[in-house]
N, C-alpha and C. Protein backbone atom coordinates (compact mmCIF):
# COMPACT_ATOMS: atom_id res chain seq x y z
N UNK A 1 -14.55 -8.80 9.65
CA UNK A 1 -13.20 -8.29 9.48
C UNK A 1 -12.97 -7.87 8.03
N UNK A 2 -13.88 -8.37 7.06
CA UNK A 2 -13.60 -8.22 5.69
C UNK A 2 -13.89 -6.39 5.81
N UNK A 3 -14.64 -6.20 6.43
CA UNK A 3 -15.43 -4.40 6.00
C UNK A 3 -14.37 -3.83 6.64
N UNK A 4 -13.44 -4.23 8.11
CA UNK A 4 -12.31 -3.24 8.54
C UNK A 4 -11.21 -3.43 7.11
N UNK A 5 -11.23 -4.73 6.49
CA UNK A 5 -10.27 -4.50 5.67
C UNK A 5 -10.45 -3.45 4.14
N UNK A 6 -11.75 -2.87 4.15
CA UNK A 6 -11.92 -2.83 3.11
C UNK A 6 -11.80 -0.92 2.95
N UNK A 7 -12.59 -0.93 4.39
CA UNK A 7 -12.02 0.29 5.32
C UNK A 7 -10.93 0.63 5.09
N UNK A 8 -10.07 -0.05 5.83
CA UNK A 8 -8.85 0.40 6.00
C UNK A 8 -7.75 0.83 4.61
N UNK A 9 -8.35 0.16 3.85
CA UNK A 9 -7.67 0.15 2.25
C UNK A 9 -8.65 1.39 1.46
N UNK A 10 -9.53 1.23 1.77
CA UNK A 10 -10.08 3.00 0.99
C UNK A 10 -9.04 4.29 1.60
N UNK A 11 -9.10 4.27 2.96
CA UNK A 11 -8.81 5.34 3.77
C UNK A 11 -6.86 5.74 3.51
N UNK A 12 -6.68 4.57 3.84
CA UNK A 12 -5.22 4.52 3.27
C UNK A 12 -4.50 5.59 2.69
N UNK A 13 -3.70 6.01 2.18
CA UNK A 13 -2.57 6.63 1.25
C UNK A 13 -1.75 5.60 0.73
N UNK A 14 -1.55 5.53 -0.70
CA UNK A 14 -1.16 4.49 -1.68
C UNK A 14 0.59 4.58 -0.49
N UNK A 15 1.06 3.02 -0.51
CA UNK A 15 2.66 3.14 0.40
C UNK A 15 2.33 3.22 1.60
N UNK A 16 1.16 3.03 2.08
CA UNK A 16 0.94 3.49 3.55
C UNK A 16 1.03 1.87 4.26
N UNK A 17 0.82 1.98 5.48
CA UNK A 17 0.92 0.84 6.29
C UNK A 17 -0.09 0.53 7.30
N UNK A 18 -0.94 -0.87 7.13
CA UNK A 18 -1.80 -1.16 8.27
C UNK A 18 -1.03 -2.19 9.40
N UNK A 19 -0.92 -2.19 10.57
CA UNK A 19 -0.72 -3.25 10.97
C UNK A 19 -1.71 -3.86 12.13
N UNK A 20 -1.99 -4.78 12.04
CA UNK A 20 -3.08 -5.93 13.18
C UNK A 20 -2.24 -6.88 13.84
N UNK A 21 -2.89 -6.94 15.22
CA UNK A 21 -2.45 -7.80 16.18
C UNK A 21 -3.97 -8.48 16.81
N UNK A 22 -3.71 -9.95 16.22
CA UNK A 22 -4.31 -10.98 16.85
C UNK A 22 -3.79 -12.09 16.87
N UNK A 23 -4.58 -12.79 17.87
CA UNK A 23 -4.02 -14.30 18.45
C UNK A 23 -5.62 -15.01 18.09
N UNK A 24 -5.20 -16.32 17.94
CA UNK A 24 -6.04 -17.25 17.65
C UNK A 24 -6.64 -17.77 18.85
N UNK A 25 -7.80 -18.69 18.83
CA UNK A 25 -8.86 -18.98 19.84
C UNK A 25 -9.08 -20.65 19.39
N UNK A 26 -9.83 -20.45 20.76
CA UNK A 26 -9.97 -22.46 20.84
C UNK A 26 -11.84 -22.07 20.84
N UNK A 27 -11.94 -23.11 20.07
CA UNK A 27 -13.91 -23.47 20.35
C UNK A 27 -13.83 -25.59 20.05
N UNK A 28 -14.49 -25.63 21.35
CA UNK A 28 -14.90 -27.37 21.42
C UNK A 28 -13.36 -27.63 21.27
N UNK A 29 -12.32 -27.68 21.76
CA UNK A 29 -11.01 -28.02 22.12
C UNK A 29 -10.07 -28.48 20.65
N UNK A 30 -11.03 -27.18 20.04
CA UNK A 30 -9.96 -26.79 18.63
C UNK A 30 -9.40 -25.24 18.40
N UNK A 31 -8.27 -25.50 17.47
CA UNK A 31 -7.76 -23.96 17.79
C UNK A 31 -8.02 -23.71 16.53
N UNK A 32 -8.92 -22.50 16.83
CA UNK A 32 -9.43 -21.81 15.22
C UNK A 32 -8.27 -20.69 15.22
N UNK A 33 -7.90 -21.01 13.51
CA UNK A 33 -6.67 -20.02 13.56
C UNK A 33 -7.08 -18.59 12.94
N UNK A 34 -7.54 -17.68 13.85
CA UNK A 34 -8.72 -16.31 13.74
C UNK A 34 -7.22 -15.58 12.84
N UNK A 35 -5.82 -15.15 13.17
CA UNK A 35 -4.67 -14.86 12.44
C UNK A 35 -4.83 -15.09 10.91
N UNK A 36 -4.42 -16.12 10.98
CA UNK A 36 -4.38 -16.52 9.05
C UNK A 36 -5.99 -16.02 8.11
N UNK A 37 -7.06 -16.27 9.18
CA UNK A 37 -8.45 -16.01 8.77
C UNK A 37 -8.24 -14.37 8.46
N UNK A 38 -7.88 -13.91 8.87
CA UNK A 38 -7.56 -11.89 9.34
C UNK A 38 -6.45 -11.80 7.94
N UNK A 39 -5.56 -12.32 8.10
CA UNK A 39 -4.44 -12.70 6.90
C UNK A 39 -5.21 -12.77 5.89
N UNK A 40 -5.58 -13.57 5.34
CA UNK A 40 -6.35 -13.79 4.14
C UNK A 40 -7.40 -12.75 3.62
N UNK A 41 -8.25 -12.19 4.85
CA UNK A 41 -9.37 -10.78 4.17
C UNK A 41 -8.66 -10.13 4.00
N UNK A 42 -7.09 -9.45 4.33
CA UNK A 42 -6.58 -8.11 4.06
C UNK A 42 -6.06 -8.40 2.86
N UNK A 43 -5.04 -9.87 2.39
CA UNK A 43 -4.66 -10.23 1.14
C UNK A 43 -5.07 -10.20 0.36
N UNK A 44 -6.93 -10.53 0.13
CA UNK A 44 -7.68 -10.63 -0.58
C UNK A 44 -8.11 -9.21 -1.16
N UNK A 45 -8.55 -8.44 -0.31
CA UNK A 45 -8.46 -7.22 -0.28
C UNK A 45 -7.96 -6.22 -1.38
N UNK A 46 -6.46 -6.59 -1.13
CA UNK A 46 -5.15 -5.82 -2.01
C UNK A 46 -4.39 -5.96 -1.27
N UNK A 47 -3.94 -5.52 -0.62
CA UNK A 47 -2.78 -5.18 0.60
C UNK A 47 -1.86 -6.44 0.30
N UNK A 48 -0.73 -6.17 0.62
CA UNK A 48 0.65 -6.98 0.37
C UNK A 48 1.27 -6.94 1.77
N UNK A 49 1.39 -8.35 2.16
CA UNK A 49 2.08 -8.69 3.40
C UNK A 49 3.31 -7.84 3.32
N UNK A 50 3.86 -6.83 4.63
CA UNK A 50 5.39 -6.94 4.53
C UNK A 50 5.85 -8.09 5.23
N UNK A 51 5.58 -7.99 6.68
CA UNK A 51 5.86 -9.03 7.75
C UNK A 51 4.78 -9.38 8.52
N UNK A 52 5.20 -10.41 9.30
CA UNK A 52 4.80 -11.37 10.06
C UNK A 52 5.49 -11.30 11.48
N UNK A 53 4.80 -11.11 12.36
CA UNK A 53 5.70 -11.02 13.72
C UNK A 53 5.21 -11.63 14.78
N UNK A 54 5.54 -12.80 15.27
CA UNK A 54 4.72 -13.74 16.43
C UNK A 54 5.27 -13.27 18.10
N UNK A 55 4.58 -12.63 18.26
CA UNK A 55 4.77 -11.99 19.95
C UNK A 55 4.20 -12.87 20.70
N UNK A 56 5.57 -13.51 21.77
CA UNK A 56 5.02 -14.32 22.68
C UNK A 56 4.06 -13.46 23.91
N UNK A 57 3.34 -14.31 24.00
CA UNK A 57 2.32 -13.42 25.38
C UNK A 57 2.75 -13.98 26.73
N UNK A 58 2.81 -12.55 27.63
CA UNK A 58 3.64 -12.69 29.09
C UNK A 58 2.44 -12.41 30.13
N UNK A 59 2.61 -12.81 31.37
CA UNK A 59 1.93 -12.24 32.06
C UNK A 59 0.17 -11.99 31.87
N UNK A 60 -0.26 -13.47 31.63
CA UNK A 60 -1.67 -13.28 30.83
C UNK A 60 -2.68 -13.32 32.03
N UNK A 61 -3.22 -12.31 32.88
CA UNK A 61 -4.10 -12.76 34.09
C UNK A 61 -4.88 -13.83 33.94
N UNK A 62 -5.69 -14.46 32.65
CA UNK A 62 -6.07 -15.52 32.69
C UNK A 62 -5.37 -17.08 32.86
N UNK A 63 -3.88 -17.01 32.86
CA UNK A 63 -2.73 -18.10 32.43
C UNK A 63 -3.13 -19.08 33.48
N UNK A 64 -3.18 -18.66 34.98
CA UNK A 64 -3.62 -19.80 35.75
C UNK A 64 -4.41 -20.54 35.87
N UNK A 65 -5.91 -19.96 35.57
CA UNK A 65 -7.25 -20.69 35.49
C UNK A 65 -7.11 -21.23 34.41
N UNK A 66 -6.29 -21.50 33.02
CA UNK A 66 -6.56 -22.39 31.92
C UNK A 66 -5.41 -22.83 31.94
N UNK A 67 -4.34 -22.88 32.57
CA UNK A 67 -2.63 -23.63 33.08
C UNK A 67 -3.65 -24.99 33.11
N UNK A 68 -4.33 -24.83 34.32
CA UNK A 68 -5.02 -26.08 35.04
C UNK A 68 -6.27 -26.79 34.22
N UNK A 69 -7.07 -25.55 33.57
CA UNK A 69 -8.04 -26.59 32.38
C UNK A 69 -7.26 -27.15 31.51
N UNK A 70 -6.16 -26.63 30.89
CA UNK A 70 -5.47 -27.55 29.81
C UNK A 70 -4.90 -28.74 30.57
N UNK A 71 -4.46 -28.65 31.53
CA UNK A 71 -4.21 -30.09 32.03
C UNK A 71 -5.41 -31.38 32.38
N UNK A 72 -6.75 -30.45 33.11
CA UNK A 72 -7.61 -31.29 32.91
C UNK A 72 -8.21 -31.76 31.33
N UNK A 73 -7.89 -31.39 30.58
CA UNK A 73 -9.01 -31.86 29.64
C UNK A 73 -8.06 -31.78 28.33
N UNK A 74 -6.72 -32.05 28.32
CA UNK A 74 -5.78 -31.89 27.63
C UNK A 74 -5.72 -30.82 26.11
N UNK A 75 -5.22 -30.36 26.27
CA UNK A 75 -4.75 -28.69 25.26
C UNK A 75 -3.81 -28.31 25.74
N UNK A 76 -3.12 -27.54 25.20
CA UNK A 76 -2.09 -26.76 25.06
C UNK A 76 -2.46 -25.30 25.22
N UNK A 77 -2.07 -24.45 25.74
CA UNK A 77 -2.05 -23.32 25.50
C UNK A 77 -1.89 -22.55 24.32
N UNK A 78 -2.81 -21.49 24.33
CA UNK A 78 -1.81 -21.19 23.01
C UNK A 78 -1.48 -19.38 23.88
N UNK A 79 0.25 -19.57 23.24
CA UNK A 79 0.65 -18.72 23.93
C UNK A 79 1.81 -17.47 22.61
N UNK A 80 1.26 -17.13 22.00
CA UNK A 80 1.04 -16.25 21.10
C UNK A 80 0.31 -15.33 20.43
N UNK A 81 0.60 -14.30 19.99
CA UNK A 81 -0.50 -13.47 18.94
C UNK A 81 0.53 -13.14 17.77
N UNK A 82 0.00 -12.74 16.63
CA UNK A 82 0.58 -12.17 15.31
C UNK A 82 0.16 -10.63 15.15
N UNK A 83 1.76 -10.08 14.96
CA UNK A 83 1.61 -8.83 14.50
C UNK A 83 1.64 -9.01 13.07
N UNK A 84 0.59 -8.55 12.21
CA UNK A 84 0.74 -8.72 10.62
C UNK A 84 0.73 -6.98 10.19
N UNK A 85 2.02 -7.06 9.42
CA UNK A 85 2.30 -5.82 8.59
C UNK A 85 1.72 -5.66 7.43
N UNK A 86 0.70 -5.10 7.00
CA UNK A 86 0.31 -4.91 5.65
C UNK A 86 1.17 -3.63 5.03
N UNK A 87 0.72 -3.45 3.71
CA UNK A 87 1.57 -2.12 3.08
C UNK A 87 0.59 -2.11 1.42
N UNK A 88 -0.23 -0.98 1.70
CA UNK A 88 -0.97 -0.65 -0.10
C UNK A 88 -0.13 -0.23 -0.80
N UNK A 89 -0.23 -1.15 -2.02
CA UNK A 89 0.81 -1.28 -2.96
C UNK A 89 0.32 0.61 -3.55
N UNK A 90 1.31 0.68 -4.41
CA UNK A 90 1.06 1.66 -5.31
C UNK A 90 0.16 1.50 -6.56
N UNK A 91 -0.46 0.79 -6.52
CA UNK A 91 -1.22 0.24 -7.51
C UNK A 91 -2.28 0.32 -8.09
């Protein structure tokens, strides 16, 4: 993700705007937070957060088959993704 960010900030126009949408993931019945990880290469980058936007997720065809694993084997769903607004500074 570091090379889309690095991409995306060459290609740019100084004032311009990237925005990404991801949701975080579970491995071994932990939730790796892939968002903030994505957050951090574009920050690092250059790019200046504008916003932050947490879109609940509806209607997920997978929701039933892991409704019932999270109950067997206890987790939570995770039932979100992040829209992150970047913006290249003028700088």
């Amino acid at each position: 993700m570091g090379k889309v960010a690095e991409e995306a900030h060459r290609i740019l126009k100084k004032e311009s705007y990237c925005d990404i949408l991801i949701g975080d993931t579970r491995r071994n019945k932990h939730t790796l937070p892939l968002g903030f990880k994505v957050m951090q290469k574009f920050l690092g980058i250059g790019f200046v957060l504008k916003e932050t936007i947490v879109k609940e997720q509806h209607n997920c065809k997978a929701a039933g088959f892991w409704y019932k694993k999270s109950i067997d084997y206890n987790f939570l769903l995770i039932a979100h993704e992040y829209l992150f607004v970047f913006r290249k500074s003028a700088e």
